[in-house]
PDB file of N, CA and C in Angstrom:
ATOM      1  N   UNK A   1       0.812  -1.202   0.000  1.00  0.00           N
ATOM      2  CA  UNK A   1       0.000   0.000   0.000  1.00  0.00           C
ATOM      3  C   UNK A   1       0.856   1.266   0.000  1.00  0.00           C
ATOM      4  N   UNK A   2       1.835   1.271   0.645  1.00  0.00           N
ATOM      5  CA  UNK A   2       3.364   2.526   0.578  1.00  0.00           C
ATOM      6  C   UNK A   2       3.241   2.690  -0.855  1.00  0.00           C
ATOM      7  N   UNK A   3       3.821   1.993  -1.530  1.00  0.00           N
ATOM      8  CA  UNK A   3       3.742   2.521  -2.885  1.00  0.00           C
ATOM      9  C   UNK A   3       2.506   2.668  -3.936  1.00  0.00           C
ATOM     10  N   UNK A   4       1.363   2.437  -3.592  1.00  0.00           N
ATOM     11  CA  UNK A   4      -0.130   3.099  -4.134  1.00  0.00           C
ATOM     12  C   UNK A   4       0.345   4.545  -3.029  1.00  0.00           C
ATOM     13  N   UNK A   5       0.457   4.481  -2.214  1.00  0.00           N
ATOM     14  CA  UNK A   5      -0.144   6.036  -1.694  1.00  0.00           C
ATOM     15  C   UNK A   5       1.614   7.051  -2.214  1.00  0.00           C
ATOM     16  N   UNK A   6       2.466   6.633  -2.116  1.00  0.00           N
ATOM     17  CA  UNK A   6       3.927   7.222  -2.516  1.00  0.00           C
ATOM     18  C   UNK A   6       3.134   7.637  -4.400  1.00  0.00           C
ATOM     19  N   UNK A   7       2.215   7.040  -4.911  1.00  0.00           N
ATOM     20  CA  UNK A   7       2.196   6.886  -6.891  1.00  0.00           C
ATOM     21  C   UNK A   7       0.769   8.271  -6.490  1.00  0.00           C
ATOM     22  N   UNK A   8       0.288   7.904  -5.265  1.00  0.00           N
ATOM     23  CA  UNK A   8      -0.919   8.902  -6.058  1.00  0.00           C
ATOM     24  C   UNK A   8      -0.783  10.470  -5.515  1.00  0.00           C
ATOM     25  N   UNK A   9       0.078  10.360  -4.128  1.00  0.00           N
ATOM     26  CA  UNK A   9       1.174  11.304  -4.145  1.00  0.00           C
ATOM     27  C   UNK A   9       1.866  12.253  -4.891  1.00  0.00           C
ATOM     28  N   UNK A  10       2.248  11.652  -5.953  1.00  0.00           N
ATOM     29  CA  UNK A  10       3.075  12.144  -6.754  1.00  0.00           C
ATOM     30  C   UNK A  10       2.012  12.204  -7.934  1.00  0.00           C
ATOM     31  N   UNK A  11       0.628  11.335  -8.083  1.00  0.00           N
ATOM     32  CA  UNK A  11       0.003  12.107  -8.941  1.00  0.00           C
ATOM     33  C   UNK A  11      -0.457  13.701  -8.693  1.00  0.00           C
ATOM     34  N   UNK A  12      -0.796  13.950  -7.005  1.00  0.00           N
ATOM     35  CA  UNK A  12      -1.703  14.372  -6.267  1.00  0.00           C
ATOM     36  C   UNK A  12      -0.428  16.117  -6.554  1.00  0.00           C
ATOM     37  N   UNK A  13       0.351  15.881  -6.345  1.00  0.00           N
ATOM     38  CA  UNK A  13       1.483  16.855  -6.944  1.00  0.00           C
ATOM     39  C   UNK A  13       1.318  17.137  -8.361  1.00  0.00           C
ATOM     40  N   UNK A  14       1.388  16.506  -9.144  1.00  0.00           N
ATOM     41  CA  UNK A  14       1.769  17.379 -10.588  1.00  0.00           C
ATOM     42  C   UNK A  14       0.403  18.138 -11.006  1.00  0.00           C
ATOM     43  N   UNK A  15      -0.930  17.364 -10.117  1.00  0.00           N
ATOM     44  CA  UNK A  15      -2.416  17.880 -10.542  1.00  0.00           C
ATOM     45  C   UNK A  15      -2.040  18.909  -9.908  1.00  0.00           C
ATOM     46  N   UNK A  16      -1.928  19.348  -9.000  1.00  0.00           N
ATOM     47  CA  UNK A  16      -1.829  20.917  -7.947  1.00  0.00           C
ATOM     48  C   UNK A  16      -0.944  21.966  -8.848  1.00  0.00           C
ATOM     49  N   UNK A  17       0.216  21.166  -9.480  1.00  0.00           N
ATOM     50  CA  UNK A  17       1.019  21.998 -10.333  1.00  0.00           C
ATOM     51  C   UNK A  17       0.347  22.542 -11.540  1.00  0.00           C
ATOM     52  N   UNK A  18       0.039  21.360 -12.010  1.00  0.00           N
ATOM     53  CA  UNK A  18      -0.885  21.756 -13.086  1.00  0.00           C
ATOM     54  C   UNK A  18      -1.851  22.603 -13.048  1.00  0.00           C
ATOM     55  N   UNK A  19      -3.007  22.539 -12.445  1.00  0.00           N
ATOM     56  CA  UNK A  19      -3.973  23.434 -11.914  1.00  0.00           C
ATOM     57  C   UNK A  19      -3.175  25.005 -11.826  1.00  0.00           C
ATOM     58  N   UNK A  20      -2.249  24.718 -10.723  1.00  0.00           N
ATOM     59  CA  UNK A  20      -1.505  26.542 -10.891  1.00  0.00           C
ATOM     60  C   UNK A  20      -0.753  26.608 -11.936  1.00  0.00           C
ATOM     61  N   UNK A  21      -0.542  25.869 -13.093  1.00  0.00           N
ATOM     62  CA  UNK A  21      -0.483  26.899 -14.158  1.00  0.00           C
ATOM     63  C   UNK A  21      -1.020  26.621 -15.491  1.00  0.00           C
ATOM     64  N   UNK A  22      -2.411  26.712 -14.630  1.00  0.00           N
ATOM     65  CA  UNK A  22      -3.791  27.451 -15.843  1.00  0.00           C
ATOM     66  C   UNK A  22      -4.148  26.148 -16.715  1.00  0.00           C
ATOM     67  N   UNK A  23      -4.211  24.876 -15.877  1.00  0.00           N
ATOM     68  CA  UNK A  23      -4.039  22.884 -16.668  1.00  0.00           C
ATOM     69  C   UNK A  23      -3.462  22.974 -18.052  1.00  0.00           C
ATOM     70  N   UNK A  24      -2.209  23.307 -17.974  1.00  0.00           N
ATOM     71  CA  UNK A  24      -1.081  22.895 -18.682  1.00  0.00           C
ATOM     72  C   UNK A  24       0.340  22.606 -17.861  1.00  0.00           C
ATOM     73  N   UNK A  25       0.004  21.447 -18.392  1.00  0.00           N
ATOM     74  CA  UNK A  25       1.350  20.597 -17.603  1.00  0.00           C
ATOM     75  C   UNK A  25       2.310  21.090 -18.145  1.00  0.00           C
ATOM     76  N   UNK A  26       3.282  20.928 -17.079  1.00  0.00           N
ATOM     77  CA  UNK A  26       4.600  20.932 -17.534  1.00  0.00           C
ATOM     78  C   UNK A  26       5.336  19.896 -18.106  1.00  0.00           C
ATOM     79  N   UNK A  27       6.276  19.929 -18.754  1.00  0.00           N
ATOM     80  CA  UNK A  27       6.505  19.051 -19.405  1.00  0.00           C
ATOM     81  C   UNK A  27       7.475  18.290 -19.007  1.00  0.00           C
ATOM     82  N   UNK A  28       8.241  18.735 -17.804  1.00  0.00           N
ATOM     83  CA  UNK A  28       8.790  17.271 -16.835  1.00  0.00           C
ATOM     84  C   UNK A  28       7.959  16.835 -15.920  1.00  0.00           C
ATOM     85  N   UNK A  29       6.892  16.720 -15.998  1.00  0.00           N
ATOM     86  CA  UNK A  29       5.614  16.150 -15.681  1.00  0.00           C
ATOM     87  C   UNK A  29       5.402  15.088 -16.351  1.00  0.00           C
ATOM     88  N   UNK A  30       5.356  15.033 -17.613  1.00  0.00           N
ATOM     89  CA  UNK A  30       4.011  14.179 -18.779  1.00  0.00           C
ATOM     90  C   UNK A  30       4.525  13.329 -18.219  1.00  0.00           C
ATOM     91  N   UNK A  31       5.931  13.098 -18.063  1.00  0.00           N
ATOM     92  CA  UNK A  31       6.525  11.130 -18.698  1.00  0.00           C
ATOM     93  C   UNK A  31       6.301  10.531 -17.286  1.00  0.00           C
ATOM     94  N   UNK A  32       6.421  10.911 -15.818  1.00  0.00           N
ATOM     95  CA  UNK A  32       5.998  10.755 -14.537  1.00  0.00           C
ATOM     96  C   UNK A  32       4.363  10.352 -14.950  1.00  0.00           C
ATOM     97  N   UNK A  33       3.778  11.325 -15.225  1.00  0.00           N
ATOM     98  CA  UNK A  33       2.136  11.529 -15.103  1.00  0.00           C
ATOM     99  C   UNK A  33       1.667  10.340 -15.632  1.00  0.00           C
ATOM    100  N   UNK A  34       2.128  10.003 -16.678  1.00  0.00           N
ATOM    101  CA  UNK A  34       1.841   9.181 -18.349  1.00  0.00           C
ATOM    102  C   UNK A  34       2.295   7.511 -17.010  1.00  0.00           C
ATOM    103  N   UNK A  35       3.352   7.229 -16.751  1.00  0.00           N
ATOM    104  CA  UNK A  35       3.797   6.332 -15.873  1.00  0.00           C
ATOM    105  C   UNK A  35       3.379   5.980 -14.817  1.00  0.00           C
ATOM    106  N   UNK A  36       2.925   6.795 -14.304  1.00  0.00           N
ATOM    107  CA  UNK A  36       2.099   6.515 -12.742  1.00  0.00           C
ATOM    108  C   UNK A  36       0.433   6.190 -13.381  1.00  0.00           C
ATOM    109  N   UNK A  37       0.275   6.406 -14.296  1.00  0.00           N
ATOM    110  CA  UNK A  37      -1.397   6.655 -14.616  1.00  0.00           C
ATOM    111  C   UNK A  37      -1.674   4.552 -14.727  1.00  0.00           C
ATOM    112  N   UNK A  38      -0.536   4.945 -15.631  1.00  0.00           N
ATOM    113  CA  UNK A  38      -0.347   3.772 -16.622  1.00  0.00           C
ATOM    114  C   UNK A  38       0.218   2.939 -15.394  1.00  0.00           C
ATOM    115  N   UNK A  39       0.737   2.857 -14.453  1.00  0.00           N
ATOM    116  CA  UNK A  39       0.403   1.711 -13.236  1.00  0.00           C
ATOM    117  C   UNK A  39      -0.614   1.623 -12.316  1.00  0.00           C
ATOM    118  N   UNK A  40      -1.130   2.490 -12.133  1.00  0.00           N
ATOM    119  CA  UNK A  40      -2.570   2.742 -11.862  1.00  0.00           C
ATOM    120  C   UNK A  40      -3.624   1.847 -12.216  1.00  0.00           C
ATOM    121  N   UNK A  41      -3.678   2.129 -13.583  1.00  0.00           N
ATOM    122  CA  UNK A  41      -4.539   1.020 -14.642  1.00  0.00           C
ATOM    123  C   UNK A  41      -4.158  -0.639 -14.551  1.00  0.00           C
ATOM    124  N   UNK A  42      -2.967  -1.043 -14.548  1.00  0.00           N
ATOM    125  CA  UNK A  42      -2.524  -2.232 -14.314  1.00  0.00           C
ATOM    126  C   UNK A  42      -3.046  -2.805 -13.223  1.00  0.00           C
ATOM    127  N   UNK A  43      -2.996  -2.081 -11.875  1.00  0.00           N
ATOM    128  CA  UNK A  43      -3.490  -2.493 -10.755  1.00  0.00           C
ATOM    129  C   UNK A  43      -4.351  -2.569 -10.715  1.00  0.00           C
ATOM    130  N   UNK A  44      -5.323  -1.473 -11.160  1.00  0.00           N
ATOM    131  CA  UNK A  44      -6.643  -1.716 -11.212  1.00  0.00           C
ATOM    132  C   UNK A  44      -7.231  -2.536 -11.735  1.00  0.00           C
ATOM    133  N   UNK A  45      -6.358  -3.116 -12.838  1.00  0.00           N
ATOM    134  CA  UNK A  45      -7.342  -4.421 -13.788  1.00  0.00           C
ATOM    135  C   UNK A  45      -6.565  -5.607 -13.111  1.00  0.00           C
ATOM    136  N   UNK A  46      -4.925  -5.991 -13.211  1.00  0.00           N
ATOM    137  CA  UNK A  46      -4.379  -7.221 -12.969  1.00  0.00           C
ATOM    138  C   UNK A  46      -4.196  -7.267 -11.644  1.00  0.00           C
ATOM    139  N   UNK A  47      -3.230  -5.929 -11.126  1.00  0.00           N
ATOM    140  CA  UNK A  47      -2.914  -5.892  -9.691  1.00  0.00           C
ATOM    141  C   UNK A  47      -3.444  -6.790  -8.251  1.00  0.00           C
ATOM    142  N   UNK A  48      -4.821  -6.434  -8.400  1.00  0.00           N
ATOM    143  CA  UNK A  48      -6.045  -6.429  -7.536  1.00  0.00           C
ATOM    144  C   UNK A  48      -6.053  -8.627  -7.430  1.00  0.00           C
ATOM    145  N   UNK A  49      -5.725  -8.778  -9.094  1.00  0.00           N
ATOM    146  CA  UNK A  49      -6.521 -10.304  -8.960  1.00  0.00           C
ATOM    147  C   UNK A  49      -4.959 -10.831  -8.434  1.00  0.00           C
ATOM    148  N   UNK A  50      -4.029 -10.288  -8.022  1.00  0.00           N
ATOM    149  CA  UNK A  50      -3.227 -10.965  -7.575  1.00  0.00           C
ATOM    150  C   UNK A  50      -3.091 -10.967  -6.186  1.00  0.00           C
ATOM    151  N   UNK A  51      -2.943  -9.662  -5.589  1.00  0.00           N
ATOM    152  CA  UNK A  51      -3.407  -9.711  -4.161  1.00  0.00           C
ATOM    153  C   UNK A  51      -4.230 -10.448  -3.587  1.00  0.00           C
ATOM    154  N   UNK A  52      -4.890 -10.024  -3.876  1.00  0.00           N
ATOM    155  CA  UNK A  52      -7.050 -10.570  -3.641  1.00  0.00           C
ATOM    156  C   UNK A  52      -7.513 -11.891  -3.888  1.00  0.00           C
ATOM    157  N   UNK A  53      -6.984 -12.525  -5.253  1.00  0.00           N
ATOM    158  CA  UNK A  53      -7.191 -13.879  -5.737  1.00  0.00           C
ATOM    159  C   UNK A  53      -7.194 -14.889  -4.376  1.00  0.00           C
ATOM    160  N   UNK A  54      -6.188 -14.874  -3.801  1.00  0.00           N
ATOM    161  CA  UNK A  54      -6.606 -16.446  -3.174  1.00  0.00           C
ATOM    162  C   UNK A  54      -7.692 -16.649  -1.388  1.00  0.00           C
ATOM    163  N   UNK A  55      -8.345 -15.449  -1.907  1.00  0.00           N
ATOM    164  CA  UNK A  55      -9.465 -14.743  -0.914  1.00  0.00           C
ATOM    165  C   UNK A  55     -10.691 -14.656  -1.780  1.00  0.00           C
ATOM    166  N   UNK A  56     -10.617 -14.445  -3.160  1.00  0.00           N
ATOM    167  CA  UNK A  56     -12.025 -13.952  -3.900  1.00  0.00           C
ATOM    168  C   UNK A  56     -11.893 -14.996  -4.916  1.00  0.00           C
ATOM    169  N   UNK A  57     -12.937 -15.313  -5.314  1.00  0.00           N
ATOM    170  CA  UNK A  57     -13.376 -16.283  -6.285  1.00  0.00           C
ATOM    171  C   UNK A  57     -13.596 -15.298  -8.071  1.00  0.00           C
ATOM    172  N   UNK A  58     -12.618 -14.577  -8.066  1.00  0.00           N
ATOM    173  CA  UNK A  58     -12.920 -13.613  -9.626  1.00  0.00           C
ATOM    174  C   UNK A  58     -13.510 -14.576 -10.786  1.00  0.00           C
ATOM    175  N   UNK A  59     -13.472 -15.919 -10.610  1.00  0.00           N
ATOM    176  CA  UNK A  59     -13.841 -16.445 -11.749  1.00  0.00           C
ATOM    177  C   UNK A  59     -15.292 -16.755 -11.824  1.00  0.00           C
ATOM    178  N   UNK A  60     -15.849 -16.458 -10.834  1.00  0.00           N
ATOM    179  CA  UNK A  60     -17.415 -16.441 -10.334  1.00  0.00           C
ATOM    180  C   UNK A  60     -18.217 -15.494 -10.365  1.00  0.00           C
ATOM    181  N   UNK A  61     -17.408 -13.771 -10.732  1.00  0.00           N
ATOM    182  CA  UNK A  61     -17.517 -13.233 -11.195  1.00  0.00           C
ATOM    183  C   UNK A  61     -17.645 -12.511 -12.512  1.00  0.00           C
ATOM    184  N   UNK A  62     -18.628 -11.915 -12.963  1.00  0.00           N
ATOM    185  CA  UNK A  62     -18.910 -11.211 -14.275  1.00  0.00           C
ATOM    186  C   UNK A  62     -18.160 -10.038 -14.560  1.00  0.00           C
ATOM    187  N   UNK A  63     -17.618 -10.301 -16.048  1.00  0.00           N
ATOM    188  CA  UNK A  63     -16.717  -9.363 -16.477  1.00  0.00           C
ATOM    189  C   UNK A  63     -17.347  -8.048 -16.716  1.00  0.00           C
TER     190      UNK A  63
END
């Protein structure tokens, strides 16, 4: 969980940056932003069934 809250952290930063200047990112931002988003998504779809799997029955579940 350190590193979900250390990733959204550091999302939770470049949005504040962004926001103060006028939602245009900066551009040593994107490749961070673009990277953290994009593990984000992983977890959210694969992440989860690996933790969770040998507690939840996902295959009993609807996609």
């Amino acid at each position: 969980m350190s590193d979900a809250h250390r990733k959204m952290l550091t999302l939770w930063v470049i949005n504040t940056r962004t926001r103060s200047l006028g939602d245009m990112m900066a551009q040593e931002d994107t490749a961070v932003h673009l990277q953290t988003m994009e593990w984000f998504a992983a977890e959210a779809s694969d992440g989860v069934r690996r933790i969770f799997g040998p507690y939840l029955s996902f295959a009993n579940w609807r996609a």
